[in-house]
Protein backbone atom coordinates (compact mmCIF):
# COMPACT_ATOMS: atom_id res chain seq x y z
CA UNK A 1 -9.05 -31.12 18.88
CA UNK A 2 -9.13 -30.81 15.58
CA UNK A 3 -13.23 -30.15 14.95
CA UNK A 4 -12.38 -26.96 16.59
CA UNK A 5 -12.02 -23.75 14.88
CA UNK A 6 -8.34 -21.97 14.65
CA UNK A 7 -7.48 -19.06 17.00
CA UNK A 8 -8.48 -15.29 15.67
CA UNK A 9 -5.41 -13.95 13.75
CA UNK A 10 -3.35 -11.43 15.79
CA UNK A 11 -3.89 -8.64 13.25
CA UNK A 12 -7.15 -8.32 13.78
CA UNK A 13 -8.34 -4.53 13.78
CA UNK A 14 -8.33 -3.40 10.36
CA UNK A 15 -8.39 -0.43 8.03
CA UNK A 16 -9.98 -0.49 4.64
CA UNK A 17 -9.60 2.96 2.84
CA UNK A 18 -12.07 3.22 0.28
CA UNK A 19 -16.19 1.90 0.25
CA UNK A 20 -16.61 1.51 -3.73
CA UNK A 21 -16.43 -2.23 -4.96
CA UNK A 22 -13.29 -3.57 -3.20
CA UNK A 23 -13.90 -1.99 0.16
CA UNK A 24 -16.68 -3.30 1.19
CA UNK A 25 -16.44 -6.73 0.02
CA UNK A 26 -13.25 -7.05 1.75
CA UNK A 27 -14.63 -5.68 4.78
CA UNK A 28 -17.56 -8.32 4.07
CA UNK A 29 -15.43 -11.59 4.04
CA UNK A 30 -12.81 -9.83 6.88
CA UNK A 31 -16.10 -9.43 9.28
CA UNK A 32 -17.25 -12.72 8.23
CA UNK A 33 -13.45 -14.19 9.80
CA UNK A 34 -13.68 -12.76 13.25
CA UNK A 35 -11.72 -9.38 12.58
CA UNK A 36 -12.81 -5.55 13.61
CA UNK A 37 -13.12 -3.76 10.47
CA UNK A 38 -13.39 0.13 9.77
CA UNK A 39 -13.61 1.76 6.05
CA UNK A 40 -13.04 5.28 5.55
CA UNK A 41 -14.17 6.76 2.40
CA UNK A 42 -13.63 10.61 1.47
CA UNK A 43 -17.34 10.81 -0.18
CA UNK A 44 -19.67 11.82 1.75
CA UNK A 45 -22.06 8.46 1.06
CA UNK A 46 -21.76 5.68 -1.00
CA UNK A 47 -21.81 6.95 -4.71
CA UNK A 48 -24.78 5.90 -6.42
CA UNK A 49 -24.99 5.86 -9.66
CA UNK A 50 -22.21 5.51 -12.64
CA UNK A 51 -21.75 3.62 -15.90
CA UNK A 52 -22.40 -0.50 -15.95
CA UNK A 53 -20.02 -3.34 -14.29
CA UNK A 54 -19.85 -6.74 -15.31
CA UNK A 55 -19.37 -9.62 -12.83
CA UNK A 56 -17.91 -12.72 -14.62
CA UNK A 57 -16.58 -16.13 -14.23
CA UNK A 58 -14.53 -16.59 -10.92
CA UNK A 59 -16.86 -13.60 -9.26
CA UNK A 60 -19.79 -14.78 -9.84
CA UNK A 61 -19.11 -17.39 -7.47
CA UNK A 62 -17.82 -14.84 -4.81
CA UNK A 63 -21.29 -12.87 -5.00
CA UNK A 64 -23.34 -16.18 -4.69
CA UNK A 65 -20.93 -16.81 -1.68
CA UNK A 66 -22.14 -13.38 0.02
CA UNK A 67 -25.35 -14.15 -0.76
CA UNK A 68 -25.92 -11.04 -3.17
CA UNK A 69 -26.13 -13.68 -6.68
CA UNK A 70 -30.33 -13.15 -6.13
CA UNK A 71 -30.33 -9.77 -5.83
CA UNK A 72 -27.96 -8.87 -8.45
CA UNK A 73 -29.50 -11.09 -11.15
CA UNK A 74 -32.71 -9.05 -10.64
CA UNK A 75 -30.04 -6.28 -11.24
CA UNK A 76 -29.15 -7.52 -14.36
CA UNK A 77 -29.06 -5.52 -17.17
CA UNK A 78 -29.12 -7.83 -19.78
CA UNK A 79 -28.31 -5.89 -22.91
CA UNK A 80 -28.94 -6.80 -26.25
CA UNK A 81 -27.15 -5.92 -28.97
CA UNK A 82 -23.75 -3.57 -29.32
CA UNK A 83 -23.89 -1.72 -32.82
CA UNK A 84 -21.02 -0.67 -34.64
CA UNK A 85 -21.17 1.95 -36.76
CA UNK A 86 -18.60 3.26 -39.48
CA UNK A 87 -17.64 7.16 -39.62
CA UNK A 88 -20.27 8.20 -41.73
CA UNK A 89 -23.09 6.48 -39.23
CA UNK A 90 -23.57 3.69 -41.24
CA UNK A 91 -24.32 0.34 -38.99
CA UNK A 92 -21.26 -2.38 -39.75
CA UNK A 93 -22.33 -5.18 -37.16
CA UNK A 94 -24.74 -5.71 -34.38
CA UNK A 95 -23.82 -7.99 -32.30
CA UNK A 96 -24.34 -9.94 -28.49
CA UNK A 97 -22.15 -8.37 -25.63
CA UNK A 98 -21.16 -11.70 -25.17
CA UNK A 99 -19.34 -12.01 -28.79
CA UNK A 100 -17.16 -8.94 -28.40
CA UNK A 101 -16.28 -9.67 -24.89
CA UNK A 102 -16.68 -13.22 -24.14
CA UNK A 103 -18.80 -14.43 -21.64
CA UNK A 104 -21.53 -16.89 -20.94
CA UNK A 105 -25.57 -16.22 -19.61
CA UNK A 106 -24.28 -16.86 -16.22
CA UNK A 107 -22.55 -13.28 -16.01
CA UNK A 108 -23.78 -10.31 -14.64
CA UNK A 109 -24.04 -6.42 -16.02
CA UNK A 110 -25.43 -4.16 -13.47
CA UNK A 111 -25.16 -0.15 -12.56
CA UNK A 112 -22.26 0.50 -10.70
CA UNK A 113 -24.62 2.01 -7.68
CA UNK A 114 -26.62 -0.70 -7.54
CA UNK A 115 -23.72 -2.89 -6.63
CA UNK A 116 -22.35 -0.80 -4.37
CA UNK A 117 -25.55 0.10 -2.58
CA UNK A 118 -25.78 -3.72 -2.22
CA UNK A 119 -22.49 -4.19 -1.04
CA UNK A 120 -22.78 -1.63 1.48
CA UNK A 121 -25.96 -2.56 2.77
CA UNK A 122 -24.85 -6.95 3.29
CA UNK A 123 -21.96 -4.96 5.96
CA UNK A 124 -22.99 -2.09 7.34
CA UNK A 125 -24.49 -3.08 10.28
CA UNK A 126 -21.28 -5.19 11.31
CA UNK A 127 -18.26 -2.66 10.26
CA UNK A 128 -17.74 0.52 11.06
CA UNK A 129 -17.64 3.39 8.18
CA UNK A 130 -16.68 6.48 8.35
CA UNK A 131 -17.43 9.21 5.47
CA UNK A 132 -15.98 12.24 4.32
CA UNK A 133 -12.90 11.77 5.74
CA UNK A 134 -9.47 9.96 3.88
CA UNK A 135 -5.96 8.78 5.56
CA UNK A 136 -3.82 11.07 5.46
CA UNK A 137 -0.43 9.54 6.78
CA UNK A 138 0.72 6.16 7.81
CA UNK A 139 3.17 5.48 10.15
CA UNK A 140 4.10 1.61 9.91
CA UNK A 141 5.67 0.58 12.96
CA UNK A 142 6.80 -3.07 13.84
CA UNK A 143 3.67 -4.10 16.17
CA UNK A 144 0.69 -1.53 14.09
CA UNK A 145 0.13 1.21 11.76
CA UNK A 146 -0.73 4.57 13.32
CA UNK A 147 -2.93 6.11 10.78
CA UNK A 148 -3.00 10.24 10.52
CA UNK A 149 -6.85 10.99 8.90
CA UNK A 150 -6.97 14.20 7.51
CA UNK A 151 -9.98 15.02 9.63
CA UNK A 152 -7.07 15.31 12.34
CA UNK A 153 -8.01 12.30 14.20
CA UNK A 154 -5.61 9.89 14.84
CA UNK A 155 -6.28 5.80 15.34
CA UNK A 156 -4.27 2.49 15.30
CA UNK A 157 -4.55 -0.38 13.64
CA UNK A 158 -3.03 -4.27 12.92
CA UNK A 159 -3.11 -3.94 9.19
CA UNK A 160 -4.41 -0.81 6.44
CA UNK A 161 -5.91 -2.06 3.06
CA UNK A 162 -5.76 0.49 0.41
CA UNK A 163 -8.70 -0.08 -1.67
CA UNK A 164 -8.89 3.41 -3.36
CA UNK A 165 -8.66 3.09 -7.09
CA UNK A 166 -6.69 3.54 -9.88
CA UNK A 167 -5.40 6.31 -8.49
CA UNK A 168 -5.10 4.97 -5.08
CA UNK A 169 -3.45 7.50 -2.29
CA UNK A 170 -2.79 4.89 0.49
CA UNK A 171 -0.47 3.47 -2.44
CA UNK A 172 1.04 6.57 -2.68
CA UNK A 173 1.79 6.49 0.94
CA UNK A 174 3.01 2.89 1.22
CA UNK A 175 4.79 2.33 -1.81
CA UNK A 176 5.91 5.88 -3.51
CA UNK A 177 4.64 7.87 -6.33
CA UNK A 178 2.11 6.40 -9.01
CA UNK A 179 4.44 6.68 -12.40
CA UNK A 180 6.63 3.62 -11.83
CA UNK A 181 3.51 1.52 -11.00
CA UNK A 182 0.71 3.49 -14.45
CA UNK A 183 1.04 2.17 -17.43
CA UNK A 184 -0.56 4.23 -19.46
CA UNK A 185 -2.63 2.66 -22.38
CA UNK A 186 -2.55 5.53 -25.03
CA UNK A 187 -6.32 6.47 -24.24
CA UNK A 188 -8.59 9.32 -22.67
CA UNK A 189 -12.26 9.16 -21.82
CA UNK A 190 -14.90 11.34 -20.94
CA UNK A 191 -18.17 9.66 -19.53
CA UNK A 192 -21.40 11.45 -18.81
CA UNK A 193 -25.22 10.84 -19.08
CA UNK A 194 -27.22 12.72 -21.48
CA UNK A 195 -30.81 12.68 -22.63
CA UNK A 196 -31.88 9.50 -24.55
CA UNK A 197 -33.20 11.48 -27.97
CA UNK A 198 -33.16 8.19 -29.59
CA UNK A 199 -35.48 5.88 -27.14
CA UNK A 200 -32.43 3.13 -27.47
CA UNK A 201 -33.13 0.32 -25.03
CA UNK A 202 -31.12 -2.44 -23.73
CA UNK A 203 -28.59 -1.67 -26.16
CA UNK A 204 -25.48 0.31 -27.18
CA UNK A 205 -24.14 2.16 -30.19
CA UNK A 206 -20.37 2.37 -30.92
CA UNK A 207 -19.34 5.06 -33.66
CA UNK A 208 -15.39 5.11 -34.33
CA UNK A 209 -13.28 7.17 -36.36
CA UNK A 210 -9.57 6.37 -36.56
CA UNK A 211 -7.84 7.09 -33.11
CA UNK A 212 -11.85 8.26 -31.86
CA UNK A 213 -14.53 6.65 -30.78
CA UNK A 214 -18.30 7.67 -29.78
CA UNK A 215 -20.29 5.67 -27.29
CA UNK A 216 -24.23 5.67 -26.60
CA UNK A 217 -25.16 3.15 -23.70
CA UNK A 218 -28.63 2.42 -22.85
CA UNK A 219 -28.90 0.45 -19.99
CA UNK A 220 -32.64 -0.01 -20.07
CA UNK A 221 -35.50 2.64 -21.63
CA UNK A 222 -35.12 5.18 -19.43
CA UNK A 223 -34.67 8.79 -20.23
CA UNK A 224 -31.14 8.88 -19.98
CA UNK A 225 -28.20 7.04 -21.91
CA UNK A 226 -24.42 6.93 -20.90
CA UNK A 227 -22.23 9.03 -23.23
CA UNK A 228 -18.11 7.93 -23.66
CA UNK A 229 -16.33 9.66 -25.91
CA UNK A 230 -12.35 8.23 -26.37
CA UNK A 231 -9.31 8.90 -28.06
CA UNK A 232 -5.75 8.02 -28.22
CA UNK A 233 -3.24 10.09 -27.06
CA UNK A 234 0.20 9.46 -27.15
CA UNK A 235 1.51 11.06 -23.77
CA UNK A 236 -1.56 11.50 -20.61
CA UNK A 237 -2.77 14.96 -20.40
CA UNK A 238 -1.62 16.15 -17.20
CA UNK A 239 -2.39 19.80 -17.45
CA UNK A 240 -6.40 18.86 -17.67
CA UNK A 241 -6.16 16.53 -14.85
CA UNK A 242 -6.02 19.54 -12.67
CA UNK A 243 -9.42 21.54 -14.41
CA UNK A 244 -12.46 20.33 -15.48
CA UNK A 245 -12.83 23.09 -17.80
CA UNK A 246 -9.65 21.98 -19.36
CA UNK A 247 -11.08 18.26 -19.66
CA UNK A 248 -13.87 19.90 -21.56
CA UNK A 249 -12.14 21.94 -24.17
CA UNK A 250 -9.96 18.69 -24.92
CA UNK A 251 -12.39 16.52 -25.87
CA UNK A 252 -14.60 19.15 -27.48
CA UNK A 253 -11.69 20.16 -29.57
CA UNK A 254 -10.50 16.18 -30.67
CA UNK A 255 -13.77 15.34 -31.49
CA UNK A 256 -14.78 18.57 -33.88
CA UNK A 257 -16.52 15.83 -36.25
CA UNK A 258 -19.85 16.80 -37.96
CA UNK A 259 -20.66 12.84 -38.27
CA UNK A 260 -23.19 11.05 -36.74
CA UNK A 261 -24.30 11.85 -33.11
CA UNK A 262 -21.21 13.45 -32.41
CA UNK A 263 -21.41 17.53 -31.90
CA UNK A 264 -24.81 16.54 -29.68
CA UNK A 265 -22.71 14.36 -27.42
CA UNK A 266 -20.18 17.16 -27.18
CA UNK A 267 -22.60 19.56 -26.67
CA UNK A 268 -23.72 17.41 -23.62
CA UNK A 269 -20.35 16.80 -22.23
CA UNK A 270 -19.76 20.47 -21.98
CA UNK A 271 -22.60 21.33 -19.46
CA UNK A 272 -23.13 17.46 -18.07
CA UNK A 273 -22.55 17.62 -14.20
CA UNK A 274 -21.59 14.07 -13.84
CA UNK A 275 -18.45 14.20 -16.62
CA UNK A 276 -16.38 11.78 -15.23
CA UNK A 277 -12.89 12.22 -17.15
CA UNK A 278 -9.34 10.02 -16.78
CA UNK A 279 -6.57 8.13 -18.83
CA UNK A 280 -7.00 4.44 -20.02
CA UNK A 281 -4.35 3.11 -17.94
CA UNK A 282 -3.36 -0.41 -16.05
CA UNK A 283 -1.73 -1.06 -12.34
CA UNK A 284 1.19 -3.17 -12.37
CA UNK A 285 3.45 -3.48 -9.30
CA UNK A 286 5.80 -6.72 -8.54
CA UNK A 287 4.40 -6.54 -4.98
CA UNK A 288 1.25 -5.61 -3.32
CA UNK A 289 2.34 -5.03 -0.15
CA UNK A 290 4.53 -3.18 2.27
CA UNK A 291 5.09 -3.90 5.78
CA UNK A 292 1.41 -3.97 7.38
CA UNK A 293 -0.14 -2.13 4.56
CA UNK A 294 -1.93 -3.95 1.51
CA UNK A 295 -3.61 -3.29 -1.78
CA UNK A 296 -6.67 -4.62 -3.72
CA UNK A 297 -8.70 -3.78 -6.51
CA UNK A 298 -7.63 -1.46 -8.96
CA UNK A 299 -5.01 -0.33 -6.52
CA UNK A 300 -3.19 -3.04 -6.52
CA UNK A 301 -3.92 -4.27 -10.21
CA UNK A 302 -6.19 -2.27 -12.38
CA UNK A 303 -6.74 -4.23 -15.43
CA UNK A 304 -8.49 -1.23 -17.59
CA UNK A 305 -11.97 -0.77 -18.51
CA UNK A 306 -10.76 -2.69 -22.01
CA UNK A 307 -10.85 -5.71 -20.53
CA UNK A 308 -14.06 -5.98 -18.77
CA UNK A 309 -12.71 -7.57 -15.65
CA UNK A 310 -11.95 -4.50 -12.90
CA UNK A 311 -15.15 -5.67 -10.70
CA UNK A 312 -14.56 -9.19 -10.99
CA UNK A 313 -10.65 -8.73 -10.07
CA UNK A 314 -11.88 -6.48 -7.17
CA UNK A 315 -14.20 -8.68 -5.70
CA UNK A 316 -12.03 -12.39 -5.94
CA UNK A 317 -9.38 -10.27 -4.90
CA UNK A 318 -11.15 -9.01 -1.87
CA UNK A 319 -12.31 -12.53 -1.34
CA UNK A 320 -8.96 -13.73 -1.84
CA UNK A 321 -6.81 -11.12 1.08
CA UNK A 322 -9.62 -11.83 3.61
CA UNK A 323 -9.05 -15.28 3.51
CA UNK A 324 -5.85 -15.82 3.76
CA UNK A 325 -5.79 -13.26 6.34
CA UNK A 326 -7.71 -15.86 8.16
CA UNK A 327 -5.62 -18.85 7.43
CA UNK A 328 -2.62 -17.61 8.49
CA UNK A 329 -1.38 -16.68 11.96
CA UNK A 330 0.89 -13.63 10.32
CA UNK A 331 0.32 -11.21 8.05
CA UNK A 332 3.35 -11.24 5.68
CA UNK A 333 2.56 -15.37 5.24
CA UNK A 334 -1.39 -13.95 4.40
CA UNK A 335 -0.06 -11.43 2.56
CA UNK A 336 2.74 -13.29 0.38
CA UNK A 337 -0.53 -16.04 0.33
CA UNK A 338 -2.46 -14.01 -1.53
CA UNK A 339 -0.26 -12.89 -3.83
CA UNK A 340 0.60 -16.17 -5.23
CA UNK A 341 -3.04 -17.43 -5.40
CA UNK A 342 -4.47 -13.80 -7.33
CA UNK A 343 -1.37 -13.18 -9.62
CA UNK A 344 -1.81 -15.61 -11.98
CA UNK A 345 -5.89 -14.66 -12.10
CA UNK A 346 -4.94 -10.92 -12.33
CA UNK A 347 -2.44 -11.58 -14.80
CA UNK A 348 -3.82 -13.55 -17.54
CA UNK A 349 -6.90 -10.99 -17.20
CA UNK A 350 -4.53 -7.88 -17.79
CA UNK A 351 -3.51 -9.22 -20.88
CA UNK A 352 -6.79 -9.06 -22.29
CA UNK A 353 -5.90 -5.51 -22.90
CA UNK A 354 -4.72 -5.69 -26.39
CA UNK A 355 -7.95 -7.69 -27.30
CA UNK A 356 -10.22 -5.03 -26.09
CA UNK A 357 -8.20 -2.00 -27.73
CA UNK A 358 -8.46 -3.82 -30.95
CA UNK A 359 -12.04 -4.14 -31.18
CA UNK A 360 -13.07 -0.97 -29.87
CA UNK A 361 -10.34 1.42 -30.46
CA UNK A 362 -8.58 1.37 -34.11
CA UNK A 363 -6.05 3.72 -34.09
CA UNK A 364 -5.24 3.86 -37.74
CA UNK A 365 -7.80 3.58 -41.11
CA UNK A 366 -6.28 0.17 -41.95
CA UNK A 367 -6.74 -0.89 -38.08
CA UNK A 368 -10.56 -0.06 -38.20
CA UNK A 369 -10.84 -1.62 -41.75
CA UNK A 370 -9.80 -4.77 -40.19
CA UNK A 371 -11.72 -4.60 -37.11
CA UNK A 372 -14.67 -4.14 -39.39
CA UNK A 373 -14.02 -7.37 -40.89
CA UNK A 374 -13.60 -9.41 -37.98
CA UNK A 375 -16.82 -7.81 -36.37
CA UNK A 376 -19.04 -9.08 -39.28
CA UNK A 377 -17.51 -12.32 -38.82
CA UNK A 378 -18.51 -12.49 -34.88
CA UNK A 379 -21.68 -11.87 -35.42
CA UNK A 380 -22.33 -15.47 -36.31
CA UNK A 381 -20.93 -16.57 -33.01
CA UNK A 382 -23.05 -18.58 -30.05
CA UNK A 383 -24.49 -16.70 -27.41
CA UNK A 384 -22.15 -18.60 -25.24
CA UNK A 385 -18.19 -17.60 -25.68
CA UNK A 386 -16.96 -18.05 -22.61
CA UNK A 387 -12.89 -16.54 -22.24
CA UNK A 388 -10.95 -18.94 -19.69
CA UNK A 389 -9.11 -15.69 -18.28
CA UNK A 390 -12.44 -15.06 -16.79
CA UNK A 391 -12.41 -18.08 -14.58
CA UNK A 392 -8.94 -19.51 -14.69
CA UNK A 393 -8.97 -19.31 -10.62
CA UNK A 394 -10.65 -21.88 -8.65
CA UNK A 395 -12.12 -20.23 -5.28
CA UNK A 396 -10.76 -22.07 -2.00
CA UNK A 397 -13.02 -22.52 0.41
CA UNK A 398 -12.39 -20.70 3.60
CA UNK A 399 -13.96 -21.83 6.65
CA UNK A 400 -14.75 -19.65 10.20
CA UNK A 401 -11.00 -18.23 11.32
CA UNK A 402 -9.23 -20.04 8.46
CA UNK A 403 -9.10 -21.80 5.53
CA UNK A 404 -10.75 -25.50 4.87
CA UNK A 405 -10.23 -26.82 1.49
CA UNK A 406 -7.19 -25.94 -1.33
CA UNK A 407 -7.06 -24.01 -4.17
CA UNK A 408 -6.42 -24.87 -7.85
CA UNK A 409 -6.13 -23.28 -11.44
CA UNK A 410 -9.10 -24.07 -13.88
């Protein structure tokens, strides 16, 4: 008996709430292990577009295992240089994405959209989605959740997976208000696109003033660039959270510098319509589940955009709850499974965070002096840095209905 496969799970009809990065790839590998998946999303579509991901380390194997590593190295962005530039505009270092952040040739940088788009498409014909539409209420009972959408409709289902951001609302529902779970990272940021005056290609330019920085992102030599403009704060701006137009006069009145490329970004962030505005914050809960609800992705453990590493926690992650969904015949063993194999991953990936503020974000004249320094030494680095928080899991393999070979720590 034992060439044949396990028994399906009992929980097998499952809702995913969310269809960016996490959603769908979870709904990929839960498809792939025999179990009836829906994802709601409250966009209308998938969301094209947005600022660059990077896929590293651990995730690039879980894209080559979906079969999306061809598609997504033709994706590739491959940029070339990051410059650094002092207040008055005047280029410190220019260096290889690769020195700043660590990473090897292997990785991956590609649009946001495209990613999406791809992960949407490898699934779509085997899950069911359903757009513009959200959960609304859970009621988990001992045998299923009874989900309340808000389009009014109501449905059952063996387990929900809140894959819905930082900011994630089936958290909310499972597991309580956001605050105890936000840790808040002393930033803002404002991203937008804006017209590419300077023909920059494959390349970005970093301008930074203490506590402020200014961000030009070209991801090839198109007509467009992607604008960031941060800054630290010492408490989150609540107020603007609720008006756009607030958001606006913020940043336009933090960043009233003359230097550089500055007033013509600000000028752009006040009539972009794609201004995409929030806090610099981590996740950080002791558990990540409740009853028969989950969480994965940022959701669950949001590791900032500092650190480089929200897709590639999203998508091992994803990997990750699917298959040990598989492998085990209940869902608080799956659940407590998968906890104890992506903790240690998330973890030491989270505490890249002071790394990342360092380098891009000096708070203070002597903090920026400093980080000058170190960038002019970097720039004499290898192409090749790779950072073991990047790939300090070891993938198990998960066969059809349940899992086939161990997992171990790299």
């Amino acid at each position: 008996m034992t060439g044949l496969p396990r028994p399906l799970p009992r929980h097998r009809r499952v809702l995913v709430s969310g269809a960016g990065i996490a959603g769908p790839a979870l709904a990929f590998w839960l498809h792939r292990h025999g179990f009836d998946v829906t994802v709601v999303e409250k966009a209308g579509a998938v969301r094209g577009g947005g600022y660059p991901v990077d896929v590293r380390g651990t995730a690039v194997e879980v894209v080559r295992r979906m079969g999306l590593l061809p598609q997504l190295r033709r994706a590739h962005i491959s940029t070339r240089r990051i410059t650094f530039l002092s207040t008055d505009g005047s280029p410190v270092a220019a260096l290889r994405p690769e020195a700043l952040v660590g990473g090897t040739r292997d990785d991956l940088e590609v649009p946001r959209g495209e990613l999406t788009a791809l992960l949407h498409d490898a699934v779509r014909d085997d899950v069911a989605f359903v757009f513009d539409d959200s959960v609304a209420a859970l009621d988990d009972r001992p045998d299923h959740v009874e989900v309340t959408f808000r389009s009014g409709a109501r449905r059952e289902f063996d387990l929900v997976v809140g894959a819905d951001g930082l900011h994630s609302h089936t958290r909310h529902l499972a597991f309580g208000p956001e605050e105890p779970f936000h840790h808040y990272l002393g930033h803002c940021f404002a991203g937008f696109t804006l017209p590419n005056h300077l023909g920059l290609a494959h390349e970005g330019l970093v301008w930074n003033a203490p506590g402020r920085s200014a961000v030009l992102y070209a991801v090839g030599a198109g007509e467009h660039v992607h604008g960031f403009l941060d800054f630290a704060r010492p408490e989150p701006p609540f107020a603007a959270f609720r008006s756009p137009g607030a958001q606006r006069e913020l940043v336009a009145e933090t960043f009233r510098d003359r230097q550089w490329e500055v007033p013509r970004l600000v000028a752009a962030m006040r009539c972009a319509d794609d201004l995409f505005f929030d806090v610099v914050s981590q996740i950080r809960m002791p558990r990540w589940s409740a009853g028969r609800v989950a969480l994965v992705g940022d959701a669950a453990y949001a590791p900032s955009f500092l650190t480089g590493q929200g897709t590639s926690l999203a998508l091992v992650g994803a990997y990750l709850l699917a298959g040990e969904l598989a492998a085990h015949p209940g869902h608080r063993e799956a659940f407590a499974a998968y906890e104890r194999l992506a903790r240690p991953f998330v973890t030491a990936d989270q505490d890249l965070v002071g790394e990342g503020d360092a380098a891009l974000f000096p708070r203070t004249e002597e903090a920026l002096r400093r980080r000058d320094e170190t960038l002019r030494t970097l720039s004499a680095l290898p192409a090749d840095t790779p950072r073991p928080a990047h790939s300090a899991l070891v993938l198990p393999a998960y066969g059809e209905y349940g899992k086939v070979a161990g997992a171990g720590a790299g």
